[in-house]
C-alpha atoms as a PDB file:
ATOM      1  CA  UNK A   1     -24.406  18.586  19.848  1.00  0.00           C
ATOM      2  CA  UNK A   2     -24.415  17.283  23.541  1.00  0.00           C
ATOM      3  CA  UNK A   3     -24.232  13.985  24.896  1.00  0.00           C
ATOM      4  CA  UNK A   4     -24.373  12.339  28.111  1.00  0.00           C
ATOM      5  CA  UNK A   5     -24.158   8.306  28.895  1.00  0.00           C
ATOM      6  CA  UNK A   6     -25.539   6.378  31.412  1.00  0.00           C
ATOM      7  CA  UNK A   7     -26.236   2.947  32.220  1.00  0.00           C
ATOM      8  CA  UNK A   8     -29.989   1.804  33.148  1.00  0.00           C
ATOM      9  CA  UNK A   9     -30.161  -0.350  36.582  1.00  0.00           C
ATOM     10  CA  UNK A  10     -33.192  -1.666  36.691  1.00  0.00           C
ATOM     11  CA  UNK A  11     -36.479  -2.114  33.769  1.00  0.00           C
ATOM     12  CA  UNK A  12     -38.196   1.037  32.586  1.00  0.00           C
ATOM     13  CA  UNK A  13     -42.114   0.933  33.777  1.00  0.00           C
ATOM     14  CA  UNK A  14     -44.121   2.214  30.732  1.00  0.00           C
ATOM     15  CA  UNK A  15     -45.489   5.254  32.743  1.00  0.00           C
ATOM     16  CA  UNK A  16     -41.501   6.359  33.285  1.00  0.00           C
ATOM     17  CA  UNK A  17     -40.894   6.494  29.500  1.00  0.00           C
ATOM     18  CA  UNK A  18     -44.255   7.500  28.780  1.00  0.00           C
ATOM     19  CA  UNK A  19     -43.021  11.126  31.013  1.00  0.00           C
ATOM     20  CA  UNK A  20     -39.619  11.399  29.727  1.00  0.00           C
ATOM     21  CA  UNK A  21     -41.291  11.260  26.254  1.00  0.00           C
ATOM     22  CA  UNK A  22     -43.855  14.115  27.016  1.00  0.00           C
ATOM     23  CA  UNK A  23     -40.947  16.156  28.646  1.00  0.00           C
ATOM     24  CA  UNK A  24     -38.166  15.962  25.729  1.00  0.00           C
ATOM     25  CA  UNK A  25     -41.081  16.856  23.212  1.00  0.00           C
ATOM     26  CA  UNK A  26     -41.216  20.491  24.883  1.00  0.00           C
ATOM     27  CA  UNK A  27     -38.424  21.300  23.251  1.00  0.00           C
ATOM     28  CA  UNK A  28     -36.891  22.569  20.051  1.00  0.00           C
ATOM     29  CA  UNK A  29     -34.147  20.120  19.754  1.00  0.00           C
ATOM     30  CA  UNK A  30     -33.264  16.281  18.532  1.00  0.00           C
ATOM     31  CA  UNK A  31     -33.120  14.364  20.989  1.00  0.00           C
ATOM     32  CA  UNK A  32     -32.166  10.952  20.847  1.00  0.00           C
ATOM     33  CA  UNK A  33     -30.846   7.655  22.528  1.00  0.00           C
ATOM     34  CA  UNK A  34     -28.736   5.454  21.146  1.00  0.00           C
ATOM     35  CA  UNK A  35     -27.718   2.017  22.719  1.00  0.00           C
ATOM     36  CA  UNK A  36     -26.939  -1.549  21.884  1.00  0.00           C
ATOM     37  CA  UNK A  37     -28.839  -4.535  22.829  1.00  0.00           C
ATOM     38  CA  UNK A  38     -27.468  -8.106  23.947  1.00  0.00           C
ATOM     39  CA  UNK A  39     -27.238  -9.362  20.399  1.00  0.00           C
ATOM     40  CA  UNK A  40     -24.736  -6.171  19.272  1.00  0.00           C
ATOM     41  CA  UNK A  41     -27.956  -4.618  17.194  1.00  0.00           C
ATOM     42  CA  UNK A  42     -27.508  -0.649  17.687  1.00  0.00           C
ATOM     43  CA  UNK A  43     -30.828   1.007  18.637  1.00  0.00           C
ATOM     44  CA  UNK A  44     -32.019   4.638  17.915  1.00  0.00           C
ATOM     45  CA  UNK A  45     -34.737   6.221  19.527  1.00  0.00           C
ATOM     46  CA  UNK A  46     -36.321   9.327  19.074  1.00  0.00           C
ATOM     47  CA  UNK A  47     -36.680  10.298  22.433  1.00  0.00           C
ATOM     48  CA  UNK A  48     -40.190  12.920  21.502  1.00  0.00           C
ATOM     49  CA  UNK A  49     -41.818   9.429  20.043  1.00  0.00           C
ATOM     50  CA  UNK A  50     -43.813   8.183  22.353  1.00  0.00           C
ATOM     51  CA  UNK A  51     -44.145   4.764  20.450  1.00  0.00           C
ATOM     52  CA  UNK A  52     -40.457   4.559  19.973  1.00  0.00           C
ATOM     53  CA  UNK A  53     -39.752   5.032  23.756  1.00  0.00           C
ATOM     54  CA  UNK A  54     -42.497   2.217  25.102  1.00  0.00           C
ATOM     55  CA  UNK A  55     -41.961  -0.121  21.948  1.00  0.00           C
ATOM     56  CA  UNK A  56     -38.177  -0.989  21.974  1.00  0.00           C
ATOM     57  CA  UNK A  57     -36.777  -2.983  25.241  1.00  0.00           C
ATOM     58  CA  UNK A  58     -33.985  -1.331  27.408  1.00  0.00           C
ATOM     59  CA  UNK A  59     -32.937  -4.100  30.015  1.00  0.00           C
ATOM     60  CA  UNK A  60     -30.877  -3.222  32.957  1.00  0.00           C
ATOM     61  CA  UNK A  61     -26.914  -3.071  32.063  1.00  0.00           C
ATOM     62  CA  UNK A  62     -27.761  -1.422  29.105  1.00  0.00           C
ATOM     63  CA  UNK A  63     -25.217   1.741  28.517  1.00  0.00           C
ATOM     64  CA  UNK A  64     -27.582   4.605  27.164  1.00  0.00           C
ATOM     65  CA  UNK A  65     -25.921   7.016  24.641  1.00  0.00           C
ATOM     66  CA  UNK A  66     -28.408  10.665  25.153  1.00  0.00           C
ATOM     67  CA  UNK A  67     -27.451  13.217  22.641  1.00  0.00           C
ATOM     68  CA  UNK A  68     -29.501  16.399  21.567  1.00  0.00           C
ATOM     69  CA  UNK A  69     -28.887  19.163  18.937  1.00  0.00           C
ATOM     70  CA  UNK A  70     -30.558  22.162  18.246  1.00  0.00           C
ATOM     71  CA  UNK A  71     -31.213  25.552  19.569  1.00  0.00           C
ATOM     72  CA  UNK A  72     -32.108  24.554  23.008  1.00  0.00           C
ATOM     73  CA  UNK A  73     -29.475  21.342  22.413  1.00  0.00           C
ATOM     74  CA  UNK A  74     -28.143  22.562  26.390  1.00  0.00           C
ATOM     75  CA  UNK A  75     -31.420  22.952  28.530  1.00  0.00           C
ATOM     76  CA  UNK A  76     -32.693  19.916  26.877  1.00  0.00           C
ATOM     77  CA  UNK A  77     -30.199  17.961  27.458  1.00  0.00           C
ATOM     78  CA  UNK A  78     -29.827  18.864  31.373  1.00  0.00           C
ATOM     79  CA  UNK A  79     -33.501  18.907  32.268  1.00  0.00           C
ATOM     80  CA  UNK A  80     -33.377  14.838  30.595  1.00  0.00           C
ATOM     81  CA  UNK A  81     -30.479  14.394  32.802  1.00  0.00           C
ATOM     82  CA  UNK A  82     -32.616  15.627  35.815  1.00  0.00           C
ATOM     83  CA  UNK A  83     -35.465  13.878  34.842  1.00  0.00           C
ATOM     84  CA  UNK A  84     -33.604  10.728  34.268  1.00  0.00           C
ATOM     85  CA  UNK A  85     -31.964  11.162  38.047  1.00  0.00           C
ATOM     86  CA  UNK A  86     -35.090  11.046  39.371  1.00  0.00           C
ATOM     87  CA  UNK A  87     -36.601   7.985  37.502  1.00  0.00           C
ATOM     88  CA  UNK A  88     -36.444   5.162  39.326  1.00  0.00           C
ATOM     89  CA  UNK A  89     -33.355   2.517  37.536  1.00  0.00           C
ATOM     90  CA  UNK A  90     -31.319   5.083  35.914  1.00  0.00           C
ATOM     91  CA  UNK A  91     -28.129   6.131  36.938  1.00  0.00           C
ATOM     92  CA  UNK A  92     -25.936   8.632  35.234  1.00  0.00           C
ATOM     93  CA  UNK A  93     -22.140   7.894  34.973  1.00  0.00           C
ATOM     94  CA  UNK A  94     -19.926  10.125  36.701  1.00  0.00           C
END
């Protein structure tokens, strides 16, 4: 398993989620994100579900919990991180 947090800066546009969606379901591996909203309610989303990704509200502030598991757990998991990089109000934690 591999996981990598960040915190989200700014809202998600539904186009953005919509191509993080298509690009974690090329792979092989679980990949979700995990993260807790304003009222302490702990959300998990399967990253590959297109619904889940555009239905549940990530405000800015929100610390993002990305973990993937499987055969291709690594690539997965750094490709998201490069994707997310370059999507506008997402900044990984250093």
């Amino acid at each position: 398993m591999r996981v990598h947090e960040f915190i989200v800066q700014s809202e998600y546009a539904q186009q953005e989620l919509i191509q993080i969606s298509n690009l974690a379901s090329s792979f092989v591996s679980q990949i979700i994100i995990t993260y807790t909203d304003p009222n302490d309610n702990e959300h998990v989303i399967d990253v590959k579900s297109l619904l889940g990704m555009i239905l549940q509200p990530i405000h800015a502030g929100t610390r993002i919990r990305l973990s993937t598991r499987g055969k291709d757990e690594l690539e997965a998991l750094e490709t998201l991180i490069d994707c997310f990089s370059r999507v506008p109000g997402l900044e990984a934690e250093h």
